[in-house]
Each structure stands twice: as C-alpha cells, then as structure tokens.
N, C-alpha and C. Protein backbone atom coordinates (compact mmCIF):
# COMPACT_ATOMS: atom_id res chain seq x y z
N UNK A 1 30.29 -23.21 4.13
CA UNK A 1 30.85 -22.07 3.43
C UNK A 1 29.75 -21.28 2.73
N UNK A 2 29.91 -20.08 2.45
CA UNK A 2 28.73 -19.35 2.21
C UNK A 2 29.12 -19.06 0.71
N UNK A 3 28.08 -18.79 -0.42
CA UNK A 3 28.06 -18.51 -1.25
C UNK A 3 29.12 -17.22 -2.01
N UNK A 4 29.65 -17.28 -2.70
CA UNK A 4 30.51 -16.12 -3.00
C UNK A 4 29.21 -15.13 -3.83
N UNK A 5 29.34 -14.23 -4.19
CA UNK A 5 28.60 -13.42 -5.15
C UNK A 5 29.25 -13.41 -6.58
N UNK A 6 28.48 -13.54 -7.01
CA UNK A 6 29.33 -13.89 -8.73
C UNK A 6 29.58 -12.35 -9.10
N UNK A 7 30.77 -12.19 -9.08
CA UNK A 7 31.38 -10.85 -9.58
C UNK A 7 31.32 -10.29 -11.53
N UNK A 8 31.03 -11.20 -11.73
CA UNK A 8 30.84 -10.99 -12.72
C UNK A 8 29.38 -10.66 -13.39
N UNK A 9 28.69 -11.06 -12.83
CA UNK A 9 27.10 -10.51 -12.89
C UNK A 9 26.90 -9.54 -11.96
N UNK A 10 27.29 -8.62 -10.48
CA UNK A 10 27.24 -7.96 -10.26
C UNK A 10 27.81 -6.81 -11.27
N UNK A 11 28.66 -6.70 -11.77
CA UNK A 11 29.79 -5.60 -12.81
C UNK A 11 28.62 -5.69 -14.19
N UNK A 12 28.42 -6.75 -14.28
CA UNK A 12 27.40 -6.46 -15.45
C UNK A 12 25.80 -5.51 -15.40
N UNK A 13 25.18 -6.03 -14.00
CA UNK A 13 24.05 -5.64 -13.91
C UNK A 13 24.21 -4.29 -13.56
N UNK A 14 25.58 -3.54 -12.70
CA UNK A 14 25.87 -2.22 -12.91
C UNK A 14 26.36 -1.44 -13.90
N UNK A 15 26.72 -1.67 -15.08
CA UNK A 15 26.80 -1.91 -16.00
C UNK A 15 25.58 -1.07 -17.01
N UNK A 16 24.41 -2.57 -16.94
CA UNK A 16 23.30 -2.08 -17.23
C UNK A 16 22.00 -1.09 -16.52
N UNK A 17 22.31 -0.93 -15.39
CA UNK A 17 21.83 -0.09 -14.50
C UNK A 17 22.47 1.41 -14.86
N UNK A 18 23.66 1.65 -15.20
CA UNK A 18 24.31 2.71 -15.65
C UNK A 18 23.82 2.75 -16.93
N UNK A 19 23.71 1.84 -17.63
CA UNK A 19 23.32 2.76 -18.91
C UNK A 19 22.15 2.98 -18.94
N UNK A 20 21.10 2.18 -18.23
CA UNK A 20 19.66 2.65 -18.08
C UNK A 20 19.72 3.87 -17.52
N UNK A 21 20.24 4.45 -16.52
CA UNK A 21 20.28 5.30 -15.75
C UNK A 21 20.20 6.54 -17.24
N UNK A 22 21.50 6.61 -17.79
CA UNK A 22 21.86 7.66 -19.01
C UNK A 22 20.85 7.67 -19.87
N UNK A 23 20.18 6.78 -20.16
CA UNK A 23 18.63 6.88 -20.93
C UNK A 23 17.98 7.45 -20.52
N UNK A 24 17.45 7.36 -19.03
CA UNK A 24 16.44 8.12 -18.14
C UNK A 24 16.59 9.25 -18.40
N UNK A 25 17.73 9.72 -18.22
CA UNK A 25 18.67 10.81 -18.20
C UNK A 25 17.77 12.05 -19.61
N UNK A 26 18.35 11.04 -20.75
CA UNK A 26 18.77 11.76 -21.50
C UNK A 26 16.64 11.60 -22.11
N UNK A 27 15.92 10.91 -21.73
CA UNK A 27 14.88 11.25 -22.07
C UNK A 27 13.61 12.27 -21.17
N UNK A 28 14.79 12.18 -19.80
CA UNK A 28 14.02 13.70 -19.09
C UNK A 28 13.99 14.99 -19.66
N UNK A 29 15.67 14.61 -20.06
CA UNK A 29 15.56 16.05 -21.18
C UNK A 29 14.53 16.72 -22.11
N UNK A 30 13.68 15.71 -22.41
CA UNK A 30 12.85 15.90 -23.87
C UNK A 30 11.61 15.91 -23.12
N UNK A 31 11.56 16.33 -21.70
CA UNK A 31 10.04 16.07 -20.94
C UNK A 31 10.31 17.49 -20.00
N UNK A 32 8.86 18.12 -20.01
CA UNK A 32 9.10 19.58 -19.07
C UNK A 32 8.01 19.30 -18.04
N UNK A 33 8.33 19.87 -16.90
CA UNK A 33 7.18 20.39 -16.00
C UNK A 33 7.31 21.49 -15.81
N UNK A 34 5.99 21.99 -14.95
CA UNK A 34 5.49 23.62 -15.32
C UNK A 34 5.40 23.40 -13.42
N UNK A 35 5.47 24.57 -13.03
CA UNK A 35 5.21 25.36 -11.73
C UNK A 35 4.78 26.58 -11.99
N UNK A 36 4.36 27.20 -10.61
CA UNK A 36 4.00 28.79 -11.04
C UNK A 36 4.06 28.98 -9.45
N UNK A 37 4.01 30.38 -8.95
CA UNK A 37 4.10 31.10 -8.06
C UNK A 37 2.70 32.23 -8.05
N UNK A 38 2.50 32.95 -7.01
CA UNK A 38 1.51 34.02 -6.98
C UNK A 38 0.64 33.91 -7.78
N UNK A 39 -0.38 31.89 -7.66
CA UNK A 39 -1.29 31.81 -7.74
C UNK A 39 -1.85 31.74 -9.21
N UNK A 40 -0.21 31.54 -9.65
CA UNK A 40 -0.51 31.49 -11.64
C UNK A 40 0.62 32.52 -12.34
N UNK A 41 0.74 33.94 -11.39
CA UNK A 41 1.40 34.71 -11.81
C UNK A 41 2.49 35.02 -13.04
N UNK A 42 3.40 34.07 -12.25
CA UNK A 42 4.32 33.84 -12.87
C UNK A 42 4.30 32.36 -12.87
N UNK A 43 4.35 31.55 -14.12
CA UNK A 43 4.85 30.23 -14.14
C UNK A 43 6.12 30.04 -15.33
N UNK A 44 7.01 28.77 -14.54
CA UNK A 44 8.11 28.39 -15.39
C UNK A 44 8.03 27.02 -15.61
N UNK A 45 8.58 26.73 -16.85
CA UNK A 45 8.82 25.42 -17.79
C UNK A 45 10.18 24.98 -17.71
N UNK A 46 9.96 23.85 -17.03
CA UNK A 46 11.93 23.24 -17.46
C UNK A 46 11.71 21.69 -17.72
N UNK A 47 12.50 21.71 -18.30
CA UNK A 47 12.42 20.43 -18.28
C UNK A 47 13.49 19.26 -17.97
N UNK A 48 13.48 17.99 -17.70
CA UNK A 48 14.26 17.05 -16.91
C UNK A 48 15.86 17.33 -16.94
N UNK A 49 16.36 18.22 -17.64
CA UNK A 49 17.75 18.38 -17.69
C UNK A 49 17.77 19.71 -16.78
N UNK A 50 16.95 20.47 -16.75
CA UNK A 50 16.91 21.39 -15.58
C UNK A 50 17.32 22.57 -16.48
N UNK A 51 16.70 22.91 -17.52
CA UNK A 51 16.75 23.33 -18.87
C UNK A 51 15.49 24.66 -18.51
N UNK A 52 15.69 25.50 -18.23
CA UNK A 52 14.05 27.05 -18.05
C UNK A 52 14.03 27.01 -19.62
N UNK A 53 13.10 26.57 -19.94
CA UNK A 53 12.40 26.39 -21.49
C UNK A 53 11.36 27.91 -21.70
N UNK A 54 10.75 28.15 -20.59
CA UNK A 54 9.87 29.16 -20.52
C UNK A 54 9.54 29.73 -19.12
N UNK A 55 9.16 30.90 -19.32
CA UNK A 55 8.97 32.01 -17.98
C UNK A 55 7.63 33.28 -18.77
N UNK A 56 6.43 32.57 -18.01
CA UNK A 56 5.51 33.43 -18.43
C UNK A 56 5.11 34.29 -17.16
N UNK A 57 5.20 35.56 -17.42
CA UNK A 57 4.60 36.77 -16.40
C UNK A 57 2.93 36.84 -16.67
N UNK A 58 2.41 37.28 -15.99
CA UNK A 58 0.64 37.68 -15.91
C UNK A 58 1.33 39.20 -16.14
N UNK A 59 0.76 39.81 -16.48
CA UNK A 59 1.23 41.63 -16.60
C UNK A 59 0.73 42.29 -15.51
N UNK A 60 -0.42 41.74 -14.75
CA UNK A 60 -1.06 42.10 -13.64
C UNK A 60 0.46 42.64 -12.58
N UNK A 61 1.61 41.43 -12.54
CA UNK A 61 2.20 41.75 -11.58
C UNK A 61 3.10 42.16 -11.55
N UNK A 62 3.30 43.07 -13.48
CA UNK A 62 4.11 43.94 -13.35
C UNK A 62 3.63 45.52 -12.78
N UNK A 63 4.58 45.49 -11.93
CA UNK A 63 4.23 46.76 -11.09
C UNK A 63 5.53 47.49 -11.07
N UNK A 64 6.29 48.98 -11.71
CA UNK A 64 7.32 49.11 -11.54
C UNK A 64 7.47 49.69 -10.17
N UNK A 65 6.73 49.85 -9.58
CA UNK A 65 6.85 50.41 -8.27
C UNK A 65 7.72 49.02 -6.99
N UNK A 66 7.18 48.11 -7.58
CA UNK A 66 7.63 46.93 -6.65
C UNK A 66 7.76 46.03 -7.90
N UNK A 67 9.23 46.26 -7.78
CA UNK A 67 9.81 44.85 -9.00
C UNK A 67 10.47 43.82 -7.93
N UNK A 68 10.65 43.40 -6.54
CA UNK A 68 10.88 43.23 -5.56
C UNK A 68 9.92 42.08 -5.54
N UNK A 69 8.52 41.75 -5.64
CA UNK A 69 7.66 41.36 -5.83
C UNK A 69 7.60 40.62 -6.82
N UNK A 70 7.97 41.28 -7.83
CA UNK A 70 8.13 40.26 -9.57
C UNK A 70 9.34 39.61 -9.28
N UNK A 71 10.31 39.73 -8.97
CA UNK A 71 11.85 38.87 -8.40
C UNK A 71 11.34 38.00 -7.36
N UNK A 72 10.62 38.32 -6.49
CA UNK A 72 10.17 37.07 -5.86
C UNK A 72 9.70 35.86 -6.21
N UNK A 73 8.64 36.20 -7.37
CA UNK A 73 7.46 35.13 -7.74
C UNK A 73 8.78 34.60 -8.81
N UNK A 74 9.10 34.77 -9.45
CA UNK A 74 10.55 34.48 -10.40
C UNK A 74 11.21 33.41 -10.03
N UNK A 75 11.53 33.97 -8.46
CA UNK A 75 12.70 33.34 -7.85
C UNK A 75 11.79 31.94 -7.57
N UNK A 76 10.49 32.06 -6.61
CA UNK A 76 9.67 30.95 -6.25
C UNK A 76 9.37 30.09 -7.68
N UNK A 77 8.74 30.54 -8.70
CA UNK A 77 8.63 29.72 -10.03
C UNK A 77 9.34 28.55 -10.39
N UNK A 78 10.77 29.49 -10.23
CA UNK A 78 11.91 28.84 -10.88
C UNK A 78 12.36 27.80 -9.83
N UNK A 79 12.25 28.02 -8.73
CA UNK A 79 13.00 27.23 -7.37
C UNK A 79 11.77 25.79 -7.70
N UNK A 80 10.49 26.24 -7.33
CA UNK A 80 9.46 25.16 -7.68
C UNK A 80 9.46 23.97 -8.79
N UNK A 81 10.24 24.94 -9.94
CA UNK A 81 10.08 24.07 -11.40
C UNK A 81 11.22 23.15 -11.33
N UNK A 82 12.73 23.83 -10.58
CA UNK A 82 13.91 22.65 -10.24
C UNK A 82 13.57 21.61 -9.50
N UNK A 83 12.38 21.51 -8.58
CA UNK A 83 11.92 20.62 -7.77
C UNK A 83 11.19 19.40 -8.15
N UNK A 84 10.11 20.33 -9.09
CA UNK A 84 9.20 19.37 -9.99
C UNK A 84 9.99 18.55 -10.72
N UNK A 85 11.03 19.18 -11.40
CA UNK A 85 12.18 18.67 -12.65
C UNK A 85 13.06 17.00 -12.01
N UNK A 86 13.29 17.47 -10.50
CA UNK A 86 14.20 16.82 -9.69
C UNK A 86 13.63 15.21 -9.43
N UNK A 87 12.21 15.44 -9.07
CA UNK A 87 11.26 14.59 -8.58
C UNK A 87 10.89 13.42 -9.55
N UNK A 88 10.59 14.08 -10.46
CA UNK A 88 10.02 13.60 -12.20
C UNK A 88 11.72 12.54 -12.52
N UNK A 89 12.24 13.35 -12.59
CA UNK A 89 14.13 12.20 -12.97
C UNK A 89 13.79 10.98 -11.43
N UNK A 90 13.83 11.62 -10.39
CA UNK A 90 13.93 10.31 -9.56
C UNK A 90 12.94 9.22 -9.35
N UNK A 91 11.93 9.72 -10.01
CA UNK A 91 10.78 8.90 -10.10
C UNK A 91 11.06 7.84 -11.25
N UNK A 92 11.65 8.16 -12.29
CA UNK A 92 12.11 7.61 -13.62
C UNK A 92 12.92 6.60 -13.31
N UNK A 93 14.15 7.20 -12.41
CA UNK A 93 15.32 5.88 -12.39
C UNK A 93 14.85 5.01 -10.95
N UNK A 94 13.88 5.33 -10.33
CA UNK A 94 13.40 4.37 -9.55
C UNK A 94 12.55 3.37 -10.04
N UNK A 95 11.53 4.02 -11.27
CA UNK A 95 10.77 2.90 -11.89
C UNK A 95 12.28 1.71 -12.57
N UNK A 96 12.92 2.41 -13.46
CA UNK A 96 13.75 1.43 -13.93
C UNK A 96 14.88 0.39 -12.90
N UNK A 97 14.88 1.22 -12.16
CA UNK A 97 15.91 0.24 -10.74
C UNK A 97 14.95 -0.37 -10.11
N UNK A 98 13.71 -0.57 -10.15
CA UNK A 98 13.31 -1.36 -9.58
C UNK A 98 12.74 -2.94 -10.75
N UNK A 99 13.05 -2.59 -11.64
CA UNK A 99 13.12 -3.88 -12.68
C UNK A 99 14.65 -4.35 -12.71
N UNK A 100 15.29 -3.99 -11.90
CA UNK A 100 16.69 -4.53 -11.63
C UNK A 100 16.64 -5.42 -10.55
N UNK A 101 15.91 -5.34 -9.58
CA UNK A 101 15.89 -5.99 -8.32
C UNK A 101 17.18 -5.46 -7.38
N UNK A 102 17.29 -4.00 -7.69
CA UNK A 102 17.63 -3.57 -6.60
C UNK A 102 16.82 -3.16 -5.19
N UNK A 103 17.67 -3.36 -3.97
CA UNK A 103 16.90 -2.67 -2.60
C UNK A 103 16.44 -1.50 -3.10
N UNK A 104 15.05 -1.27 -2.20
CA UNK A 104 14.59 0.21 -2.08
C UNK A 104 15.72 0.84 -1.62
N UNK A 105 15.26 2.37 -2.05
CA UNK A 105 16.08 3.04 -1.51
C UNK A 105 17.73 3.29 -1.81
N UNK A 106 17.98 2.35 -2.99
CA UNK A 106 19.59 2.37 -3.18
C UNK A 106 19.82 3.84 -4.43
N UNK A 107 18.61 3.85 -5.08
CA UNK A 107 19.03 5.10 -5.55
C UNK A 107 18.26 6.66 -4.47
C-alpha cells in the first residue's frame, strides 16, 4: 500500500506559502525599478505593486512638432518598467518557494 499524503501538512504548508507569498507581495510594494526608453530619454519608476512613482522626460525630446515620438518613448518606458516590476515580484516568491521545497516551476 502506498503512503497516503498527510493532508494536514499539505493545507498547512499552503497555508504558509500563502502568507509568505502576501509578504513578498506587500514588500515589492516598498521596492521600485527604473527603465527608460530613447536611450535615457524618457525613464519610469514603479515599483513592485506596479505603482508609476515617477516619469522623467530629457527636454531634448520635447519636440511639439512630433509629440508622436514623446508618446512613444512613454509608452516603451512605462511597458519596460511593468516588466522590470513583474520579474523583480517573481524572482521574490521563487526565492521564498523554494525554501518550501516546492517543484521548480510551480509558481
């Protein structure tokens, strides 16, 4: 007969995996990364809650002739900084799930 899984230490260790998780969570919040677009241009600040803390322009690339151009680097900044933001959280709850002895890959 094969071992049952103790149900009761599974429910627990998810449990504590969930609330580690909400820690991670809630201390990405209080942590930013920076991106930038057009080489510096424009860079944005967010941080782990996915929070735009800051949006600095170079003035160089204000041009009213082509604001088309400034909406671009904006759009790239900001798209970049959700990425950085995204990466930084999954990196976090992978360090802590892996002091769980969960499989790779389960988060």
């Amino acid at each position: 007969m094969s071992q049952q899984p103790d149900l009761n230490n599974l429910l627990a260790q998810a449990q504590q995996l969930q609330q580690q998780m909400l820690r991670i969570q809630e201390q990405a919040r209080l942590k930013t990364v920076e991106a930038s677009a057009g080489g510096g241009m424009v860079t944005a600040t967010m941080t782990g809650g996915f929070e735009l803390r800051a949006l600095k322009i170079d003035p160089q690339c204000v041009d009213p002739n082509d604001l088309q151009l400034l909406q671009d680097l904006i759009i790239a900044a900001v798209n970049q900084a959700i990425l950085k933001a995204q990466e930084m959280v999954q990196e976090e709850m992978q360090k802590a799930a892996g002091g769980m002895g969960l499989p790779p890959g389960l988060l």
